[in-house]
N, C-alpha and C. Protein backbone atom coordinates (compact mmCIF):
# COMPACT_ATOMS: atom_id res chain seq x y z
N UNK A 1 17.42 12.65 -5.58
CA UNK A 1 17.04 13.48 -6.71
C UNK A 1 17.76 13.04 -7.98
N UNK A 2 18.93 12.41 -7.94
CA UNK A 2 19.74 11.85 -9.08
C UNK A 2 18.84 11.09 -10.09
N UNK A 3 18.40 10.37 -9.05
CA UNK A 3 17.89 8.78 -9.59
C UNK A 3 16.02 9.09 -9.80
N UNK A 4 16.25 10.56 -9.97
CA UNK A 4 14.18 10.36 -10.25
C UNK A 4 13.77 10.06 -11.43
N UNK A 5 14.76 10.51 -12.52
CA UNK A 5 14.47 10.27 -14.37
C UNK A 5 14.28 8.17 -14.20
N UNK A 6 15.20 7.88 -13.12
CA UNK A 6 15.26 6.32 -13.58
C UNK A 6 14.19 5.72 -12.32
N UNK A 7 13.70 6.40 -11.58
CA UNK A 7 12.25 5.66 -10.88
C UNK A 7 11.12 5.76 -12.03
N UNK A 8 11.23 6.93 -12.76
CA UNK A 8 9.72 7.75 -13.26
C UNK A 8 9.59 6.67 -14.84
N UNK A 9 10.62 5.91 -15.64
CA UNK A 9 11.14 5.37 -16.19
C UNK A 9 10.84 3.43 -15.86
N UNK A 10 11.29 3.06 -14.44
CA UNK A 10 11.31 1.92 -13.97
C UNK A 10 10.05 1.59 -13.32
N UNK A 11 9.55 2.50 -12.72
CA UNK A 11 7.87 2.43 -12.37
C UNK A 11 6.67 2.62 -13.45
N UNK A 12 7.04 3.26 -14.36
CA UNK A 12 5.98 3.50 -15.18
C UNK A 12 5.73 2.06 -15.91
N UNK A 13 6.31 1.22 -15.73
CA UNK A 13 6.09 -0.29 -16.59
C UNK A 13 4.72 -0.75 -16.24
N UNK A 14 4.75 -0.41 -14.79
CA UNK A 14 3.41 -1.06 -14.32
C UNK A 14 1.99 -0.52 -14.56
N UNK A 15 2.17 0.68 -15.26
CA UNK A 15 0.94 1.40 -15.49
C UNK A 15 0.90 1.21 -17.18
N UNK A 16 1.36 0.92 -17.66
CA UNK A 16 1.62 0.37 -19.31
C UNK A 16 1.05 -0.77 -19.65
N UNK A 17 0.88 -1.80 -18.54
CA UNK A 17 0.38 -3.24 -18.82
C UNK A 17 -0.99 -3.41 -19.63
N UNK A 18 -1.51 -4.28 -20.12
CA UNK A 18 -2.75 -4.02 -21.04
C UNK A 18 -3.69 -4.16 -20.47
N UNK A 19 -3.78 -4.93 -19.06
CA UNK A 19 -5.49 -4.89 -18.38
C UNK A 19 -5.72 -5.43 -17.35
N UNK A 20 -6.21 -5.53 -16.56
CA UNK A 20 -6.23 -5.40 -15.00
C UNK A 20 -5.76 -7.10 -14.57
N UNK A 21 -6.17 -8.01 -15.47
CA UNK A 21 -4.99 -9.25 -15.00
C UNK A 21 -4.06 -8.89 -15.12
N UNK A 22 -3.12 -8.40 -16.15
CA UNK A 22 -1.63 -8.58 -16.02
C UNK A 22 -1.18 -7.79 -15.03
N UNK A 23 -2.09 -6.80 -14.75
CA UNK A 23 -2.30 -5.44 -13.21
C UNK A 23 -1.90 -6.34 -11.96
N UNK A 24 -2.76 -7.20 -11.75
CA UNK A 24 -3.00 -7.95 -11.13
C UNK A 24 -1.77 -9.02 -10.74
N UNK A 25 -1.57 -9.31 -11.53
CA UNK A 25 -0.34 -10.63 -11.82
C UNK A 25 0.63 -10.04 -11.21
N UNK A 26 1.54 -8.99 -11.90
CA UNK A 26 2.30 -7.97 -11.25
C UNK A 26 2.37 -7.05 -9.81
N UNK A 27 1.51 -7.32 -9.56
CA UNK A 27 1.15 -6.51 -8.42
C UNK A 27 0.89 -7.60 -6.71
N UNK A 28 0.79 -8.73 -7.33
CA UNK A 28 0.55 -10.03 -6.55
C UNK A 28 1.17 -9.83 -5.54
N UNK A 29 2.68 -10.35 -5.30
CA UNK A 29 3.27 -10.47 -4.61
C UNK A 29 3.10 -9.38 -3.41
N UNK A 30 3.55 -7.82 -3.60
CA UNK A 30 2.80 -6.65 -2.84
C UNK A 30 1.81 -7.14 -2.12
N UNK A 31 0.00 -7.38 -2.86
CA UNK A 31 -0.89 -7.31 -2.22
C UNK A 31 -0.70 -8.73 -1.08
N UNK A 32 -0.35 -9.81 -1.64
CA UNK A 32 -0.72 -10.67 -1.02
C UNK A 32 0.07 -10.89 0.23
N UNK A 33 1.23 -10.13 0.38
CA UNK A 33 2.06 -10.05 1.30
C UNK A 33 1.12 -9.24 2.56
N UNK A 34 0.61 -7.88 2.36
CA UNK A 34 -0.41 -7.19 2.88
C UNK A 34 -1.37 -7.70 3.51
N UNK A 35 -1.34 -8.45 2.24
CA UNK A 35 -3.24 -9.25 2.97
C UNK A 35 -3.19 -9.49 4.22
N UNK A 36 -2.06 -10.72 4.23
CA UNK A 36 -1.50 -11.47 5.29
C UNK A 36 -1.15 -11.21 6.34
N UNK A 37 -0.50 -9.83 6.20
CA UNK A 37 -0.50 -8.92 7.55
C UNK A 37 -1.24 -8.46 8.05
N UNK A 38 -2.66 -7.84 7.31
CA UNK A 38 -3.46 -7.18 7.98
C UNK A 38 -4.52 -8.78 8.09
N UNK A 39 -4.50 -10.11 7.67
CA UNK A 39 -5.18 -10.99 8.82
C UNK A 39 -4.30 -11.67 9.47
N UNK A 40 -3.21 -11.46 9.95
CA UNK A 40 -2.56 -11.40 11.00
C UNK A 40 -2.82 -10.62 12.14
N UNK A 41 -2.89 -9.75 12.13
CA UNK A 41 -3.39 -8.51 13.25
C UNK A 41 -4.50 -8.54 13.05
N UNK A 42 -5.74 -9.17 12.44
CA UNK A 42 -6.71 -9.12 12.55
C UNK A 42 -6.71 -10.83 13.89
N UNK A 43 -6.47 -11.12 13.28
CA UNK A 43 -6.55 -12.77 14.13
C UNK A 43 -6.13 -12.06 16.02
N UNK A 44 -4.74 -11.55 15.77
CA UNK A 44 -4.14 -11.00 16.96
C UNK A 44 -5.43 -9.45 17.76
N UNK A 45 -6.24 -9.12 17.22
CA UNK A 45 -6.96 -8.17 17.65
C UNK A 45 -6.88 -6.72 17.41
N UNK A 46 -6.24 -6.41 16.68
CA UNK A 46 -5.20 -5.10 16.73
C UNK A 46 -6.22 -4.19 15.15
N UNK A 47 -6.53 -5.41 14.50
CA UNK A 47 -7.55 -4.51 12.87
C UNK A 47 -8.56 -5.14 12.95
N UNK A 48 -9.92 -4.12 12.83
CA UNK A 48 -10.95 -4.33 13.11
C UNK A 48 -11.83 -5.53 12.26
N UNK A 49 -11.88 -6.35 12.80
CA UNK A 49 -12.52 -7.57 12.05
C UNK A 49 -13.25 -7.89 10.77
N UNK A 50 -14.24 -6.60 10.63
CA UNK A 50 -14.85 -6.00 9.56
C UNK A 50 -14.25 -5.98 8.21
N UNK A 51 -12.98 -5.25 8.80
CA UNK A 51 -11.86 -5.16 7.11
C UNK A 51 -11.81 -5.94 6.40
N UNK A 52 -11.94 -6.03 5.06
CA UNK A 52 -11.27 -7.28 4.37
C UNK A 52 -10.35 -6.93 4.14
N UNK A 53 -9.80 -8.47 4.10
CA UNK A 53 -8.27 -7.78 4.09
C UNK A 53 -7.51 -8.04 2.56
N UNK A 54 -8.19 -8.67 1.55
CA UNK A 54 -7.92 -9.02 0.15
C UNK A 54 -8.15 -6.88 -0.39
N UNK A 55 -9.31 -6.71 -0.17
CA UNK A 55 -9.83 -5.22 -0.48
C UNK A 55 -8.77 -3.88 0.16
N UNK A 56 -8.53 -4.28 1.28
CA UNK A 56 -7.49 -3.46 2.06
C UNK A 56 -6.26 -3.11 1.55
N UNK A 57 -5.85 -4.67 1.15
CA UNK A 57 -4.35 -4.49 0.80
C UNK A 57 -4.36 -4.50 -0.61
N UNK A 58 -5.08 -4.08 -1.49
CA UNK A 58 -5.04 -3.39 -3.20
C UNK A 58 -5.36 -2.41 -2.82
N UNK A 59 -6.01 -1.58 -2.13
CA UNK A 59 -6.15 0.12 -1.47
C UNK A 59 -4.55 0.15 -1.04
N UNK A 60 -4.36 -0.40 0.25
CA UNK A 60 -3.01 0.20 0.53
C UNK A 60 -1.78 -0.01 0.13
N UNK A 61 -1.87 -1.05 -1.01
CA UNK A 61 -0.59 -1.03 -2.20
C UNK A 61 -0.33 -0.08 -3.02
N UNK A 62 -1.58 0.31 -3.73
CA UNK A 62 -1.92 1.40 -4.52
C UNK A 62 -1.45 2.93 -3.80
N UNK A 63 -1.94 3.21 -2.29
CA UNK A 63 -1.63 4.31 -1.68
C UNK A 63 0.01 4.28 -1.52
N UNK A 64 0.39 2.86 -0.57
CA UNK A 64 1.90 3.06 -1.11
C UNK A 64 2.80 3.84 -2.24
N UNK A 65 2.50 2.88 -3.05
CA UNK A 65 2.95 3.38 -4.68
C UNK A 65 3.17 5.01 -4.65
N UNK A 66 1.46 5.32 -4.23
CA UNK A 66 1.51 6.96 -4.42
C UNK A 66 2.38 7.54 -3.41
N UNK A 67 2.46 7.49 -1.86
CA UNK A 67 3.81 7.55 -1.19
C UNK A 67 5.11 7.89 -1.78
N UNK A 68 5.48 6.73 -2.08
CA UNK A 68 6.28 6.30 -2.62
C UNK A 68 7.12 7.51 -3.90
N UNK A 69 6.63 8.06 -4.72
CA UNK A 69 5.98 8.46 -6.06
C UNK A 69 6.14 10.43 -5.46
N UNK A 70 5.52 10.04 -4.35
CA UNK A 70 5.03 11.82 -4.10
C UNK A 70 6.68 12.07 -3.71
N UNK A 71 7.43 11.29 -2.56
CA UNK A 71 8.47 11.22 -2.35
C UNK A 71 9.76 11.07 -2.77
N UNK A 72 10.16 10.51 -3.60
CA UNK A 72 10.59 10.36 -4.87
C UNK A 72 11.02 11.57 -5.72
N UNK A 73 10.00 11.82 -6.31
CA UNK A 73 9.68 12.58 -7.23
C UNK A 73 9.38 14.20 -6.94
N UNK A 74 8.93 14.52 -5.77
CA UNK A 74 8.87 15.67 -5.57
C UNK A 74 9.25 16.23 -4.22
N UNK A 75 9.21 14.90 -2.79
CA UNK A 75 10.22 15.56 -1.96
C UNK A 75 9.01 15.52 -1.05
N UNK A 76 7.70 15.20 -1.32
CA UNK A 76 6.40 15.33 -0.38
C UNK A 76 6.57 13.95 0.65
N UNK A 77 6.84 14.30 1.73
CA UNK A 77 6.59 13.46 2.56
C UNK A 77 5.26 13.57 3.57
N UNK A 78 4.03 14.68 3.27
CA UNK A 78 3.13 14.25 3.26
C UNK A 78 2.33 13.29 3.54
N UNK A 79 2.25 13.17 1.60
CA UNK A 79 1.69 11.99 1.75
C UNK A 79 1.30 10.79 2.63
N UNK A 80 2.88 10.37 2.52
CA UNK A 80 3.36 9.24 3.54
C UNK A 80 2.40 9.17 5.05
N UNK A 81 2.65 10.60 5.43
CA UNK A 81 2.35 10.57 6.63
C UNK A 81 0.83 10.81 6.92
N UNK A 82 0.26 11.37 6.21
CA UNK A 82 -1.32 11.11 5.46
C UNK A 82 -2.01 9.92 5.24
N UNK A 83 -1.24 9.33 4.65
CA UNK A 83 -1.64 7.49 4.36
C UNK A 83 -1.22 6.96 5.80
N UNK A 84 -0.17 7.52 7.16
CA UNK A 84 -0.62 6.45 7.92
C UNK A 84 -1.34 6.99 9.01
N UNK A 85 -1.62 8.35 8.71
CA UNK A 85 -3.02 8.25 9.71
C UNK A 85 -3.99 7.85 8.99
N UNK A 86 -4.33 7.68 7.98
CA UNK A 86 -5.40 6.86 7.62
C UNK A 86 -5.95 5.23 8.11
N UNK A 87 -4.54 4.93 7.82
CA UNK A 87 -4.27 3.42 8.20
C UNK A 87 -4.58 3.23 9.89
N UNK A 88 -3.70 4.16 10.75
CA UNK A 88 -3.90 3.93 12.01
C UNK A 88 -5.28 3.81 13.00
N UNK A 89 -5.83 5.36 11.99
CA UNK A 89 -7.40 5.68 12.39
C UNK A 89 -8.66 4.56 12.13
N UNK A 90 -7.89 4.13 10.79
CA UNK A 90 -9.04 3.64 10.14
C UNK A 90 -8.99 1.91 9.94
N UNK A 91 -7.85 1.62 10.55
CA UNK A 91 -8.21 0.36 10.40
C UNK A 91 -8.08 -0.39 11.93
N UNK A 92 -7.21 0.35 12.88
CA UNK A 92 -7.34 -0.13 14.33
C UNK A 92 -8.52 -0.43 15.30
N UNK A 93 -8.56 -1.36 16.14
CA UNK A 93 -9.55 -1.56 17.21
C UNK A 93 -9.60 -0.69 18.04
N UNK A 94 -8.17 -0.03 18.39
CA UNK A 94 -8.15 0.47 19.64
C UNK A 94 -6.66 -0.31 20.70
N UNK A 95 -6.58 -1.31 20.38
CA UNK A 95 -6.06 -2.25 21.23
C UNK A 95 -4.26 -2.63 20.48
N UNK A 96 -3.45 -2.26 21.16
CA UNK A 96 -1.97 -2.79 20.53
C UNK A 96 -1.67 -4.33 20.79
N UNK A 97 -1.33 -4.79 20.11
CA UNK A 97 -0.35 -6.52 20.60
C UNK A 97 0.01 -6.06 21.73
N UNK A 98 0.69 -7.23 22.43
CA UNK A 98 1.33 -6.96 23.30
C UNK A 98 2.33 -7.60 23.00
């Protein structure tokens, strides 16, 4: 709770940028890390083939963020746990790694 004036402050940079490249640019590293995971477990069987996974992981960066944000800032852990039944329901085969 100390440190919420300096998240609300240090995060807001990214919503200030002038237009969906520099959005983009900034946000890279996040998505593309994502991507990679969810066609990783796609390759391994575990996320349903269908997904894209470029589209996936700018949805679930973005939901992060809000996570992130609800928690933070107001103590909702919710969210969090909202976004991963989404994730679990909605992007699984059915089938765990082994």
């Amino acid at each position: 709770d100390e440190h919420r004036d300096i998240y609300l402050v240090a995060n807001r940079g990214l919503e200030l940028v002038d237009d969906l490249d520099e959005w983009m640019i900034r946000t890279a590293p996040a998505r593309e890390w994502l991507e990679g995971f969810i066609s990783e477990w796609q390759r391994q069987g575990v996320i349903d083939g269908r997904v894209r996974p470029a589209v996936t992981a700018r949805v679930l960066r973005d939901g992060l963020d809000r996570a992130a944000k609800a928690f933070i800032l107001f103590g909702d852990r919710n969210y969090g746990r909202d976004l991963a039944e989404l994730v679990r329901r909605g992007l699984v085969t059915g089938r765990m790694p082994a």
